[in-house]
N, C-alpha and C. Protein backbone atom coordinates (compact mmCIF):
# COMPACT_ATOMS: atom_id res chain seq x y z
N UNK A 1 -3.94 14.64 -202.58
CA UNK A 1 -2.56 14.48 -203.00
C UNK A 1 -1.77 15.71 -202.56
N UNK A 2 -0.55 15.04 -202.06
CA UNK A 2 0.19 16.62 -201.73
C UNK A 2 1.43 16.69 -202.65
N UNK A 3 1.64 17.50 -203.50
CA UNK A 3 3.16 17.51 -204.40
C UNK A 3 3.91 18.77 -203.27
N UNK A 4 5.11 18.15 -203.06
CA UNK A 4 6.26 18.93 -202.35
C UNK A 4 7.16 19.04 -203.69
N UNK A 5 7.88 20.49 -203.81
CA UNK A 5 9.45 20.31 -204.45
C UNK A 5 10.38 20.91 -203.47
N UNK A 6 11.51 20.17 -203.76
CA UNK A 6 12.66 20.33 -202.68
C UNK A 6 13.93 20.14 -203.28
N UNK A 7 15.21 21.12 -202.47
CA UNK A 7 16.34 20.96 -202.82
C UNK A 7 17.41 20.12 -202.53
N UNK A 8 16.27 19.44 -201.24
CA UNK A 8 17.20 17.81 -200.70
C UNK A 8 16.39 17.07 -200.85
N UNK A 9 17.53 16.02 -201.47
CA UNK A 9 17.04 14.42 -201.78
C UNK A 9 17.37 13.70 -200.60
N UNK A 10 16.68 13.52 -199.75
CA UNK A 10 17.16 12.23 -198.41
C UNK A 10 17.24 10.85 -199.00
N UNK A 11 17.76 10.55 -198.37
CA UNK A 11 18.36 8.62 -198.65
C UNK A 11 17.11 8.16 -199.04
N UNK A 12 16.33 8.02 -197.98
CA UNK A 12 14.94 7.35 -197.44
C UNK A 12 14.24 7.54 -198.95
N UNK A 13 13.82 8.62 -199.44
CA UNK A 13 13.15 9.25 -200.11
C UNK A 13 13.52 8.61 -201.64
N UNK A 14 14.92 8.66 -201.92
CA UNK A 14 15.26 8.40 -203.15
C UNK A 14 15.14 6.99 -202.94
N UNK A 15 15.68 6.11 -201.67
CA UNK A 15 15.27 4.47 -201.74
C UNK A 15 13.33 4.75 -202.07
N UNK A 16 12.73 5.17 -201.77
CA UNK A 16 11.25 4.85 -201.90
C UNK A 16 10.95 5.33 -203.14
N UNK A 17 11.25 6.15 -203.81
CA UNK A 17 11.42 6.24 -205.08
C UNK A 17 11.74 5.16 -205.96
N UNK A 18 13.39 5.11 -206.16
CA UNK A 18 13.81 4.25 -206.91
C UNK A 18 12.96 2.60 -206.27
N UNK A 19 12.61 2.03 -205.54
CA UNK A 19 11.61 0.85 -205.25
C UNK A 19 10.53 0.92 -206.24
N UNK A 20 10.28 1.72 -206.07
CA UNK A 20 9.04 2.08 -207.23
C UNK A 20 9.14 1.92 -208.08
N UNK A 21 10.49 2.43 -209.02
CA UNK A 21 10.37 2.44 -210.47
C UNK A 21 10.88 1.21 -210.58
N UNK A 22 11.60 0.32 -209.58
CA UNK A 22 12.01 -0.88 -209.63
C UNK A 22 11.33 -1.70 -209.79
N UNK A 23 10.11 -1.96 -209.26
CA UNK A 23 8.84 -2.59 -209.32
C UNK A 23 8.52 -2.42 -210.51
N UNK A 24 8.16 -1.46 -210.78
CA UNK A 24 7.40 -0.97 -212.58
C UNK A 24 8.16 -1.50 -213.62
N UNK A 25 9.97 -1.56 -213.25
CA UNK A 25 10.40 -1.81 -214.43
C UNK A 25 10.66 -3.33 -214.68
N UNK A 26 10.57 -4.26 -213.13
CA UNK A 26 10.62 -5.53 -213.57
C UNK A 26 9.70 -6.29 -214.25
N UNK A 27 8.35 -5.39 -214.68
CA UNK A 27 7.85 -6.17 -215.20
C UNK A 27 7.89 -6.39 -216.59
N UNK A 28 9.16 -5.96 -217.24
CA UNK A 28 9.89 -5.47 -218.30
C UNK A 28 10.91 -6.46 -218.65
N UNK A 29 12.08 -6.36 -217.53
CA UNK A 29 13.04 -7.01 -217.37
C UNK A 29 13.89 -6.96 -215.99
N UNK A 30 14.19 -8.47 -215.87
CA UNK A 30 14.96 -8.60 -214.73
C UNK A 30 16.21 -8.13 -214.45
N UNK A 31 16.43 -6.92 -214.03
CA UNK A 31 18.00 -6.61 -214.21
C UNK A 31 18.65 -7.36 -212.71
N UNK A 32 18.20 -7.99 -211.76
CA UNK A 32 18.75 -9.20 -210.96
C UNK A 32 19.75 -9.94 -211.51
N UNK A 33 20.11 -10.38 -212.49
CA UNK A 33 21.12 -11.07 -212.60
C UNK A 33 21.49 -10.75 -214.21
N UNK A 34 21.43 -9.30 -214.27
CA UNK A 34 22.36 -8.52 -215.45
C UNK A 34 22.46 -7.24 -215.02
N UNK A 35 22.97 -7.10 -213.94
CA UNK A 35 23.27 -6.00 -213.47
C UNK A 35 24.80 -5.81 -212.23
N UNK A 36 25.00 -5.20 -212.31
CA UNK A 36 26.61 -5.24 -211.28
C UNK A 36 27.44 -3.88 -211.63
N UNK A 37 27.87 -3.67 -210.43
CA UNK A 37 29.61 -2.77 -210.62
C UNK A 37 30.41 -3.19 -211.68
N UNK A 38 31.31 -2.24 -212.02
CA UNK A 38 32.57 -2.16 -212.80
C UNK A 38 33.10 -1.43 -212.03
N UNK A 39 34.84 -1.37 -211.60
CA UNK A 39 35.64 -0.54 -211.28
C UNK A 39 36.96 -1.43 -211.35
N UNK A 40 37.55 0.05 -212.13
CA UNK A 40 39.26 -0.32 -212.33
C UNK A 40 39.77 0.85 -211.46
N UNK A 41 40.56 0.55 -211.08
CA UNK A 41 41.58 1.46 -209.89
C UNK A 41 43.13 1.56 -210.18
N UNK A 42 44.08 2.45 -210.58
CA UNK A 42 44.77 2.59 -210.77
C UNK A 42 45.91 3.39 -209.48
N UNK A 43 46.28 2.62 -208.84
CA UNK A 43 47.38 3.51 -207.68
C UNK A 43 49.25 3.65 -207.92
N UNK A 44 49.28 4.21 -207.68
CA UNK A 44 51.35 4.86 -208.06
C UNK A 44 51.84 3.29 -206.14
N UNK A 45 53.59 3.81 -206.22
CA UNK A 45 53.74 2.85 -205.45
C UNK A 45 53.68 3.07 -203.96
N UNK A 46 52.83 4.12 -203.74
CA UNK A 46 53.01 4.94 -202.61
C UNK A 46 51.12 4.67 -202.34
N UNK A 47 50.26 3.79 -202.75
CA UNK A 47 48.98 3.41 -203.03
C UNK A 47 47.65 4.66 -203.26
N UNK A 48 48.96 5.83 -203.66
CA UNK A 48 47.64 6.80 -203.93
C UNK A 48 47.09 6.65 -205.67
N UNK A 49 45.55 6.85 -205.59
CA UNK A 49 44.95 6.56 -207.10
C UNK A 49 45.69 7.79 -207.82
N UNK A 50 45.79 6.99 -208.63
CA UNK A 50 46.29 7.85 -210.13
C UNK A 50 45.34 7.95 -211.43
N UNK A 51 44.58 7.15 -210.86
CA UNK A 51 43.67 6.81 -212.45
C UNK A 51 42.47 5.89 -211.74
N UNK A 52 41.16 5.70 -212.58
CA UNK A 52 40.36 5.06 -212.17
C UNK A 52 38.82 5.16 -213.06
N UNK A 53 38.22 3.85 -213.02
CA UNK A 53 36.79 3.96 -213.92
C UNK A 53 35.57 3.16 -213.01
N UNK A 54 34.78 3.89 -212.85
CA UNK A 54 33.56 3.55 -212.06
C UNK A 54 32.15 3.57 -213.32
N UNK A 55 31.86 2.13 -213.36
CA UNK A 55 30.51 1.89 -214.18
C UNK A 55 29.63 0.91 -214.16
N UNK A 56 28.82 0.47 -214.53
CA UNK A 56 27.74 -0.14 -214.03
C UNK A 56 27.66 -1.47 -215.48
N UNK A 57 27.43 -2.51 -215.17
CA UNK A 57 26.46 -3.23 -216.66
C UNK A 57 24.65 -2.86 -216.13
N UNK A 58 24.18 -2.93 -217.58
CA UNK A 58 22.48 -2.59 -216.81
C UNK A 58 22.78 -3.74 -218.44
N UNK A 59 22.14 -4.85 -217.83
CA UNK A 59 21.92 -5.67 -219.52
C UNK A 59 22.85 -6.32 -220.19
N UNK A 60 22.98 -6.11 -221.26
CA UNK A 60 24.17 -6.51 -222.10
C UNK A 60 25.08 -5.10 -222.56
N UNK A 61 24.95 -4.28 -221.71
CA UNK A 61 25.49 -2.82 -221.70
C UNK A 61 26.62 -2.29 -220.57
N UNK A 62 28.07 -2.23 -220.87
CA UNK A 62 28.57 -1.70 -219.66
C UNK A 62 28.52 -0.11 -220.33
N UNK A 63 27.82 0.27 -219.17
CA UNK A 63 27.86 1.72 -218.54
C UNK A 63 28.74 2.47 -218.25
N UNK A 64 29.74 3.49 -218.68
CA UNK A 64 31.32 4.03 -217.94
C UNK A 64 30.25 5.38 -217.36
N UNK A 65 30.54 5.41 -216.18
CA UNK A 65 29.78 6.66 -215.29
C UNK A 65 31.29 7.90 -215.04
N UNK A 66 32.15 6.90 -214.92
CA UNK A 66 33.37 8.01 -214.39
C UNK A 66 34.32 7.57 -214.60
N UNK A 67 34.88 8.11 -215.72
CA UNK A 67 36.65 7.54 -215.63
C UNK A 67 37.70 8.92 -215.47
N UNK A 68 38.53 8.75 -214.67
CA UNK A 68 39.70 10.12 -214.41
C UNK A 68 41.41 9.70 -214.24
N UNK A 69 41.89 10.31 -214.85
CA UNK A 69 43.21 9.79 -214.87
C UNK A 69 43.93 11.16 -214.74
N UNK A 70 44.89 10.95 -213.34
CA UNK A 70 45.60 12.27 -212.82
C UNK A 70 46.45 12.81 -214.45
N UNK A 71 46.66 14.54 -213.99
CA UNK A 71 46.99 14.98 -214.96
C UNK A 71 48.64 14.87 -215.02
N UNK A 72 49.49 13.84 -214.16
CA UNK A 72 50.53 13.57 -214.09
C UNK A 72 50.42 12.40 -215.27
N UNK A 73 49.57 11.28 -214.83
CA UNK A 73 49.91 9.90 -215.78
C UNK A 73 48.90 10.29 -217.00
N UNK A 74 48.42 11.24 -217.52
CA UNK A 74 48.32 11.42 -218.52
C UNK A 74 48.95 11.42 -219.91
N UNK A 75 48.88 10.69 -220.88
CA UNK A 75 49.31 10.46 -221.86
C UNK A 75 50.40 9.06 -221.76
N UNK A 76 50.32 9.10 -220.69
CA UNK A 76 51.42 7.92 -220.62
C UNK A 76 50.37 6.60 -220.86
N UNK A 77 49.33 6.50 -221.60
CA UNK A 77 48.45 5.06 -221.69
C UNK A 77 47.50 4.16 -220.70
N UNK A 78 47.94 5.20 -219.73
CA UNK A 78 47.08 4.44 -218.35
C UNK A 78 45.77 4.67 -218.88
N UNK A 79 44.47 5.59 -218.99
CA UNK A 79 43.62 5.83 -219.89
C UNK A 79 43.24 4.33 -220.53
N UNK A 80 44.05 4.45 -221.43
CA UNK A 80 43.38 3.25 -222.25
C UNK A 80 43.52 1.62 -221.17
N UNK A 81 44.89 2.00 -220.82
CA UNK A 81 44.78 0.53 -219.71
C UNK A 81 44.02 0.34 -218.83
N UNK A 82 43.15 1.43 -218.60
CA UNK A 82 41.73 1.44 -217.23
C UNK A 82 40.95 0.77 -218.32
N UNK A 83 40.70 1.76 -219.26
CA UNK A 83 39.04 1.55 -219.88
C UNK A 83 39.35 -0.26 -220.89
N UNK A 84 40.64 -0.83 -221.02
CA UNK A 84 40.72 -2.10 -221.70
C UNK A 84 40.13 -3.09 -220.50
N UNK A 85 40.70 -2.79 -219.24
CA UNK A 85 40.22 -3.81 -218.59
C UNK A 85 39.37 -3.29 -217.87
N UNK A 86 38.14 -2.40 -217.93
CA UNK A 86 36.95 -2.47 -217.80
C UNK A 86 36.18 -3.02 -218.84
N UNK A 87 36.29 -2.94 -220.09
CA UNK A 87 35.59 -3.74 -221.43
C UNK A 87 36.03 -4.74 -221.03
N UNK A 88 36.84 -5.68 -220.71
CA UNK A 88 37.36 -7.05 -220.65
C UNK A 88 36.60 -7.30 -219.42
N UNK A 89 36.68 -7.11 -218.35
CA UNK A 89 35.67 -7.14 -217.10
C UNK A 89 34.17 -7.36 -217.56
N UNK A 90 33.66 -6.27 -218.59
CA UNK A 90 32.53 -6.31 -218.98
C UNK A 90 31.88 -7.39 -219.97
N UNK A 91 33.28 -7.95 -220.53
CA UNK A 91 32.82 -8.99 -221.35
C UNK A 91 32.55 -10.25 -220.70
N UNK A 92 33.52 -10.34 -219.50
CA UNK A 92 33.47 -11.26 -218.99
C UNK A 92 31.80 -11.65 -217.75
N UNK A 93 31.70 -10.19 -217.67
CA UNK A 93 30.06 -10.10 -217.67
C UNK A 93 29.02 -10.43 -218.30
N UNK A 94 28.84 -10.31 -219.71
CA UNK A 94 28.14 -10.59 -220.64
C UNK A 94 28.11 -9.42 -221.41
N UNK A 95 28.56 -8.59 -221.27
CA UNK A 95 28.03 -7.26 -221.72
C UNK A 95 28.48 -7.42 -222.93
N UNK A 96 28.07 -6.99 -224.55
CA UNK A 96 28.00 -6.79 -225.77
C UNK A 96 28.88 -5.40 -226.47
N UNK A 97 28.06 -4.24 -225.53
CA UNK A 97 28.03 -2.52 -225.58
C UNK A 97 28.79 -2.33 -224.60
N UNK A 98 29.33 -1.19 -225.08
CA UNK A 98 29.66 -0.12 -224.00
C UNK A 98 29.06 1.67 -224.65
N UNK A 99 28.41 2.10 -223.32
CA UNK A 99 27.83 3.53 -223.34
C UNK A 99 28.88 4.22 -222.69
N UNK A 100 29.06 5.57 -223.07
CA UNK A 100 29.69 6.76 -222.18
C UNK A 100 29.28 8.06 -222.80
N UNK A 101 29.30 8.79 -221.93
CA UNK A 101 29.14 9.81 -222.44
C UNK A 101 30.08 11.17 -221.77
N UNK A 102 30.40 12.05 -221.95
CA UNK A 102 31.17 13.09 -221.93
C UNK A 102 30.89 14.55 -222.74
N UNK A 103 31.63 16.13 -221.81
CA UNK A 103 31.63 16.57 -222.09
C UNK A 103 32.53 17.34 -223.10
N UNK A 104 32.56 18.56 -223.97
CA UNK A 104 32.87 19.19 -225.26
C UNK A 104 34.30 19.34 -224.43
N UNK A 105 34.72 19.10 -223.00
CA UNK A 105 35.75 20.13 -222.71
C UNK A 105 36.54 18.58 -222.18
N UNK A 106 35.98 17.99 -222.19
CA UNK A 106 36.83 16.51 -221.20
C UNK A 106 37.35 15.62 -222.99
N UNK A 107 36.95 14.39 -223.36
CA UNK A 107 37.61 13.36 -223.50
C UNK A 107 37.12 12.93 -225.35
N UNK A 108 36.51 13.71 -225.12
CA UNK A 108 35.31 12.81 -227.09
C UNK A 108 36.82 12.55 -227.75
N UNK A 109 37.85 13.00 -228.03
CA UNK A 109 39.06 12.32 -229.01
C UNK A 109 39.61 11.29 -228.39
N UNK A 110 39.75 11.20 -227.18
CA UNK A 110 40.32 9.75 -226.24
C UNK A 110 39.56 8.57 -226.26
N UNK A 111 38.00 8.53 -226.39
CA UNK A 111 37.19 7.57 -226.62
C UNK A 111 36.81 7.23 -227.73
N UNK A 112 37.21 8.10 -228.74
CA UNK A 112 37.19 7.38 -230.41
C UNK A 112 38.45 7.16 -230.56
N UNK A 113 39.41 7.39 -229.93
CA UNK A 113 40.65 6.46 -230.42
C UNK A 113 40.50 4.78 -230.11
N UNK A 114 39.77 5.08 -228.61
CA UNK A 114 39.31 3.34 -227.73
C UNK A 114 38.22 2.50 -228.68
N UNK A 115 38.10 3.22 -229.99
CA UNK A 115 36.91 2.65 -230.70
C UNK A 115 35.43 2.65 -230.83
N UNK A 116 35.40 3.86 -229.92
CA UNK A 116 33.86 4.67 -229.91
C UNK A 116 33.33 5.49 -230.73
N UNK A 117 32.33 5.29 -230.80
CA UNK A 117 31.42 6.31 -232.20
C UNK A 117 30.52 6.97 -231.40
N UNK A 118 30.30 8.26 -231.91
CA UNK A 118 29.56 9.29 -231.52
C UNK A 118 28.03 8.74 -231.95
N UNK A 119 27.39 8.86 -230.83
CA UNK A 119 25.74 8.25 -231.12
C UNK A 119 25.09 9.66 -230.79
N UNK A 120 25.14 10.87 -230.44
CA UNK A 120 24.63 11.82 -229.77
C UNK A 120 25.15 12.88 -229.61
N UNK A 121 24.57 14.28 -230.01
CA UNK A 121 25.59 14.73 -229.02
C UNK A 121 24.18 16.14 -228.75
N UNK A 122 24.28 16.88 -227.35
CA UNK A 122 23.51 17.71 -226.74
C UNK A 122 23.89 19.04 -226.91
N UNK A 123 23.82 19.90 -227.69
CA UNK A 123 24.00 21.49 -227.13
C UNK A 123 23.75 21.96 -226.23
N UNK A 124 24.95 23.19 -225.94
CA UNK A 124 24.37 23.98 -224.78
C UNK A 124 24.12 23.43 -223.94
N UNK A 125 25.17 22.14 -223.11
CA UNK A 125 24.77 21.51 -222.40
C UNK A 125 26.33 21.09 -221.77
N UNK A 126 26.60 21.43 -220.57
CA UNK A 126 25.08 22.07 -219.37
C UNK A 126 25.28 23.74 -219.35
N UNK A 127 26.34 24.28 -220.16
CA UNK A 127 26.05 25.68 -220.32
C UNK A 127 25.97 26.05 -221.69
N UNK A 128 25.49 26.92 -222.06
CA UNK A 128 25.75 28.07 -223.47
C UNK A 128 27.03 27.47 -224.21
N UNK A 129 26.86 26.82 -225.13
CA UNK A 129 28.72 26.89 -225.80
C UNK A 129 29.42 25.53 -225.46
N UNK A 130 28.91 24.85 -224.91
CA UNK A 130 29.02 23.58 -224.38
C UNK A 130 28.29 22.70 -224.84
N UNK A 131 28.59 20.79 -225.09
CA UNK A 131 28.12 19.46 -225.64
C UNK A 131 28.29 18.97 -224.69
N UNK A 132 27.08 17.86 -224.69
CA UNK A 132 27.51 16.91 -223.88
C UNK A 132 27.55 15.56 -224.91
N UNK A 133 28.69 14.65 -225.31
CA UNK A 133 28.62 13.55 -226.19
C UNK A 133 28.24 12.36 -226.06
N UNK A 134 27.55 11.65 -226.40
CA UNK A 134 27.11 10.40 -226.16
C UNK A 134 28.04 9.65 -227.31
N UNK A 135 28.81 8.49 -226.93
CA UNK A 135 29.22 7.36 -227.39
C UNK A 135 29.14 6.09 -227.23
N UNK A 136 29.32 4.77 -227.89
CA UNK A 136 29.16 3.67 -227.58
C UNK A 136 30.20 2.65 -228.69
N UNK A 137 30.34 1.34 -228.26
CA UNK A 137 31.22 0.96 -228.70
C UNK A 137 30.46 -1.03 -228.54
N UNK A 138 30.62 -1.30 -230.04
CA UNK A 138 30.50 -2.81 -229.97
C UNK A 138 31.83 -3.58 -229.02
N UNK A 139 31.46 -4.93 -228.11
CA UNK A 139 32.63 -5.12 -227.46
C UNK A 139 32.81 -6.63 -228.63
């Protein structure tokens, strides 16, 4: 056996990887046909993004991986108008849940206003003095 560690992940490498655990995990469950993208896109009239949410369903779970909303249309509700019609997207998926998670310095009061409850939260993470929050939300 040879163990390598390394500071690059090549394509190749992480596809032969993730195959693997893909294999292992279908014999669990089929995420083939409960699984898919989410993305809401928000652009001004000039078609540059202003706002936007990138997430995944794995299950009866939509996933929020990334949501950002320029610090211009902030507060003005766009926020909640991304993440409503990503839950609505997601329902229309099947999805039940929604997961997100975030850090001590980004959003935890913006996602319990959207009706999220704190399931988690990490110290010292990813520095000294820092959380990282885990939330989720019945849809």
């Amino acid at each position: 056996m040879q163990l390598s560690v390394t500071n690059t992940i090549t394509a190749h490498e992480k596809d032969e990887l993730l195959s693997g655990l893909r294999s292992h995990n279908r014999q669990y469950i089929n995420f083939a046909n409960v699984s898919g993208d989410v993305a809401v896109y928000a652009r001004d009239e000039d078609g540059v993004m202003i706002g936007g949410l990138i997430g995944n369903r794995k299950g009866e779970w939509l996933n929020i991986d990334y949501l950002w909303v320029s610090s211009d249309a902030r507060g003005t509700g766009l926020g909640s108008q991304i993440m409503q019609a990503a839950e609505e997207e997601a329902k229309r998926m099947g999805c039940l849940h929604a997961l997100v998670d975030t850090f001590s310095f980004q959003a935890r009061p913006f996602y319990e206003k959207q009706g999220y409850r704190l399931q988690m939260t990490l110290d010292d993470f990813p520095l000294k003095g820092m959380q990282r929050h885990y939330l989720s939300k019945a849809l």
